[in-house]
C-alpha atoms as a PDB file:
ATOM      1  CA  UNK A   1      23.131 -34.565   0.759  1.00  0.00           C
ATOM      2  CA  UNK A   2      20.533 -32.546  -0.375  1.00  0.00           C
ATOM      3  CA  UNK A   3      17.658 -31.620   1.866  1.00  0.00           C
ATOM      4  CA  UNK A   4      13.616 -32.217   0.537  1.00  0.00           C
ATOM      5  CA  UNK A   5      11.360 -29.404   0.572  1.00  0.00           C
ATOM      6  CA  UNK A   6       8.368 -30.073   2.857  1.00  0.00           C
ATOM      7  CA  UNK A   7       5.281 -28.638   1.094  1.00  0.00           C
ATOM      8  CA  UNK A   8       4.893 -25.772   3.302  1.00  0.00           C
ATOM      9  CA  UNK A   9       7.972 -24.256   2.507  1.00  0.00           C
ATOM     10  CA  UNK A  10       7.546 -25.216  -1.558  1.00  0.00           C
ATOM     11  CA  UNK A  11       4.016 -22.817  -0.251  1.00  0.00           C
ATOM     12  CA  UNK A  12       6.336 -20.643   1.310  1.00  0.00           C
ATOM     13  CA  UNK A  13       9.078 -19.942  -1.116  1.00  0.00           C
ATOM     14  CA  UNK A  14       5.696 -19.511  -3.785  1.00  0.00           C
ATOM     15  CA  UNK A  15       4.601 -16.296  -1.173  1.00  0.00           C
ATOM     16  CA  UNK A  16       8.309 -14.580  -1.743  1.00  0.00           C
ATOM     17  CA  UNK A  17       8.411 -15.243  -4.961  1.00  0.00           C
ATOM     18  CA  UNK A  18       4.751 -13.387  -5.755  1.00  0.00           C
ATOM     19  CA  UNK A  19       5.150 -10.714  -3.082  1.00  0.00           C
ATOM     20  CA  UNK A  20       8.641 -10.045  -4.990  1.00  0.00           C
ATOM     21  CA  UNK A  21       6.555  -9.411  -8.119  1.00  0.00           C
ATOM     22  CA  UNK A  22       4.652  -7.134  -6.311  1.00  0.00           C
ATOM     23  CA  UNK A  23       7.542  -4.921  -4.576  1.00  0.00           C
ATOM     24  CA  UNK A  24       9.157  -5.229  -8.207  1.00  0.00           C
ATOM     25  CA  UNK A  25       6.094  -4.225 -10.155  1.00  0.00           C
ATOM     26  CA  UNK A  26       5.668  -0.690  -7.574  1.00  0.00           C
ATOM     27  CA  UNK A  27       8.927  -0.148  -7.592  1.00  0.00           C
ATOM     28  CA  UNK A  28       8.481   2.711 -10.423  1.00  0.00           C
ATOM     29  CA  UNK A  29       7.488   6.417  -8.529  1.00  0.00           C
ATOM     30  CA  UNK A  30       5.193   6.616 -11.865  1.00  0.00           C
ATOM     31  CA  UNK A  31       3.307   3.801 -11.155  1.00  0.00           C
ATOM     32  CA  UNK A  32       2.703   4.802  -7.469  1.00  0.00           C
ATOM     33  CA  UNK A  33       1.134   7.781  -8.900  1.00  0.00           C
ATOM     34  CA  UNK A  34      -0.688   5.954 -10.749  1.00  0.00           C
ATOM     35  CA  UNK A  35      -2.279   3.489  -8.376  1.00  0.00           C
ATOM     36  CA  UNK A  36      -3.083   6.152  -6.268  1.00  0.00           C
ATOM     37  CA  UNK A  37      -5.084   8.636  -8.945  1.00  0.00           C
ATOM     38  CA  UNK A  38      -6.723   4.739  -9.322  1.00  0.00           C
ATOM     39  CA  UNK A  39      -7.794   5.064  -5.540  1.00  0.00           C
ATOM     40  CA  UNK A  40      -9.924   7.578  -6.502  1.00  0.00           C
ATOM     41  CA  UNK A  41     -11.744   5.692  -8.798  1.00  0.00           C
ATOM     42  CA  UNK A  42     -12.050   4.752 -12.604  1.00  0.00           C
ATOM     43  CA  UNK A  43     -10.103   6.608 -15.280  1.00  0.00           C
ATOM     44  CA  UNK A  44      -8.999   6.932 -18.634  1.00  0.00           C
ATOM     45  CA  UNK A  45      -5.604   7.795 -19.905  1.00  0.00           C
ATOM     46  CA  UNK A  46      -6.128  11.458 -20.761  1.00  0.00           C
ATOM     47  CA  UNK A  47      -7.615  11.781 -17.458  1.00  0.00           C
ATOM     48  CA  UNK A  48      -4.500  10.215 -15.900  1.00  0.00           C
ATOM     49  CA  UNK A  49      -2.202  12.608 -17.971  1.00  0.00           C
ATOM     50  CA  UNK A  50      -4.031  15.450 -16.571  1.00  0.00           C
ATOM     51  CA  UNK A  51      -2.914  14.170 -13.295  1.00  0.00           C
ATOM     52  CA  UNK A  52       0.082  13.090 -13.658  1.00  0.00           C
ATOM     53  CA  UNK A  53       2.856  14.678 -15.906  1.00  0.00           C
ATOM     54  CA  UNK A  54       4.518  12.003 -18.274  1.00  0.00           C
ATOM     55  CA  UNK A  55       3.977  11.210 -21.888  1.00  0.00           C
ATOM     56  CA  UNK A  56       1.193   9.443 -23.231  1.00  0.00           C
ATOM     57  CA  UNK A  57       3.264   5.782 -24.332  1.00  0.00           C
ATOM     58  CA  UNK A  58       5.241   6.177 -20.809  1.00  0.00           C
ATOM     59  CA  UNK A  59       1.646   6.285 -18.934  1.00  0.00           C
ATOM     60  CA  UNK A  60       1.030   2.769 -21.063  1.00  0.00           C
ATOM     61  CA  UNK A  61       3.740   1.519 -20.798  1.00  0.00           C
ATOM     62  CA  UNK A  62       3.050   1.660 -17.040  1.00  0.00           C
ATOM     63  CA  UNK A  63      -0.668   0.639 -17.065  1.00  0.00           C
ATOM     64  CA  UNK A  64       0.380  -2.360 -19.203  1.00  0.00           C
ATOM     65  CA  UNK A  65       2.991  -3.477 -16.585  1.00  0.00           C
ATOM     66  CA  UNK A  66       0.247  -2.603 -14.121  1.00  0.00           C
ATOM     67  CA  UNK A  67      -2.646  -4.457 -15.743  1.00  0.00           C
ATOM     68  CA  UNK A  68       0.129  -7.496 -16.610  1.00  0.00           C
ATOM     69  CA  UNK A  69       0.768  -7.861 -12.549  1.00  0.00           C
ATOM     70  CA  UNK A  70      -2.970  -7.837 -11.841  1.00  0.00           C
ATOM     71  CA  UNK A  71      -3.124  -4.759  -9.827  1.00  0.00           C
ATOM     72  CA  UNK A  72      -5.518  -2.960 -12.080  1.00  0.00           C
ATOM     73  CA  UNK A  73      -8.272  -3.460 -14.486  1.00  0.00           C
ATOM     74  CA  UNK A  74      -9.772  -2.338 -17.559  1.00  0.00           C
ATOM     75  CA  UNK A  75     -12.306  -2.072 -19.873  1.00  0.00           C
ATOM     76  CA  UNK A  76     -13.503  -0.310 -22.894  1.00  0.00           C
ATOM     77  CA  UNK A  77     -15.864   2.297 -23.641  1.00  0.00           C
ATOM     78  CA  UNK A  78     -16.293   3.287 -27.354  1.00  0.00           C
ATOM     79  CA  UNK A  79     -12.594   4.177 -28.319  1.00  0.00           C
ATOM     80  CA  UNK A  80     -11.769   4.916 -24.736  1.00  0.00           C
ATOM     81  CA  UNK A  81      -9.991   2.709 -22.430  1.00  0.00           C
ATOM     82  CA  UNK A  82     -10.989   3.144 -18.159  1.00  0.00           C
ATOM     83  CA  UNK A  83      -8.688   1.697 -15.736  1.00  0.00           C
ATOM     84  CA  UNK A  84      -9.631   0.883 -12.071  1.00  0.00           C
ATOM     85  CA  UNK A  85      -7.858  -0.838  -9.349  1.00  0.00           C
ATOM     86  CA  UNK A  86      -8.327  -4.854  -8.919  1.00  0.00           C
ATOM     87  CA  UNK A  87      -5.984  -5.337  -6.260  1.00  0.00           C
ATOM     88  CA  UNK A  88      -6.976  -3.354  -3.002  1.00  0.00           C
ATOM     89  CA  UNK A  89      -3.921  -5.422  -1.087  1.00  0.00           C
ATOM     90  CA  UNK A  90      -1.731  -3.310  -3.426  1.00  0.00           C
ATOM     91  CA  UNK A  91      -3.209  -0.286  -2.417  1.00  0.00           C
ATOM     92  CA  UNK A  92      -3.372  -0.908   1.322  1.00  0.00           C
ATOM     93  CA  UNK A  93       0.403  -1.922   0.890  1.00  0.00           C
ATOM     94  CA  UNK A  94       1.120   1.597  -1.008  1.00  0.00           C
ATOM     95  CA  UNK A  95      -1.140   3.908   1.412  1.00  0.00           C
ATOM     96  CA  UNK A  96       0.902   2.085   4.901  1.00  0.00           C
ATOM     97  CA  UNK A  97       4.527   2.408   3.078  1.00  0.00           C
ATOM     98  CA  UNK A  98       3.658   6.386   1.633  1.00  0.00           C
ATOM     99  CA  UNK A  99       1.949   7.488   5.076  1.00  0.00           C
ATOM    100  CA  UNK A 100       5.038   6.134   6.921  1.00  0.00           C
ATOM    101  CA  UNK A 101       7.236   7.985   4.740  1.00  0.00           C
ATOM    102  CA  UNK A 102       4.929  11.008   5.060  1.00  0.00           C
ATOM    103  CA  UNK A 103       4.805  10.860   9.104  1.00  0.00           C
ATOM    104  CA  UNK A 104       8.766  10.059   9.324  1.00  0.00           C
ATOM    105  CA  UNK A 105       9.200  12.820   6.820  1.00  0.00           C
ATOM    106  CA  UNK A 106       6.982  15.891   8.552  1.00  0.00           C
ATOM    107  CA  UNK A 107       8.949  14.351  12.124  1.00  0.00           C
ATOM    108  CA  UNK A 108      12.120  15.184  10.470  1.00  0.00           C
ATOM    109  CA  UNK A 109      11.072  18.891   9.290  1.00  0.00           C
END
């Protein structure tokens, strides 16, 4: 006999399945790097290229699947499009998880 669902674990089950999306969506080393050159603040794609070394349609690919997910914004400016970070629980997720992996890392040197 199946079981019923109370509503707080319906609730529940909805948490999992959005902070899936989230592990899933920075699960690509490329769009780390991205989110973090975000950190610093507002940029365009050429200024993101100088940054970080990748092609020009793999950086949009990347800022599409970013901007899809809701972790970053953007608007325009003349031809010129300037991403910025929406999510900051995104970011405080990715700065705990890297600085752990920096700390065990430098330990293990």
């Amino acid at each position: 006999m199946a079981r019923r669902q109370s509503s707080s674990e319906v609730e529940s089950d909805e948490v999992f399945v959005m902070a899936a999306e989230i592990f899933r969506v920075m699960a690509a080393p490329m769009r780390l790097k991205i989110i973090s050159c975000l950190c610093n603040g507002e940029k365009n794609v050429s200024q993101l290229l100088e940054e970080i070394e990748t092609t020009q349609p793999n950086m949009s690919q990347h800022l599409n699947t970013l901007y899809q997910a809701g972790v970053i914004g953007r608007r325009r400016e003349g031809v010129q499009i300037f991403y910025r970070i929406i999510n900051d629980r995104v970011v405080t997720l990715c700065r705990a998880v890297c600085m752990q992996i920096a700390i065990e890392s430098d330990l293990k040197s």
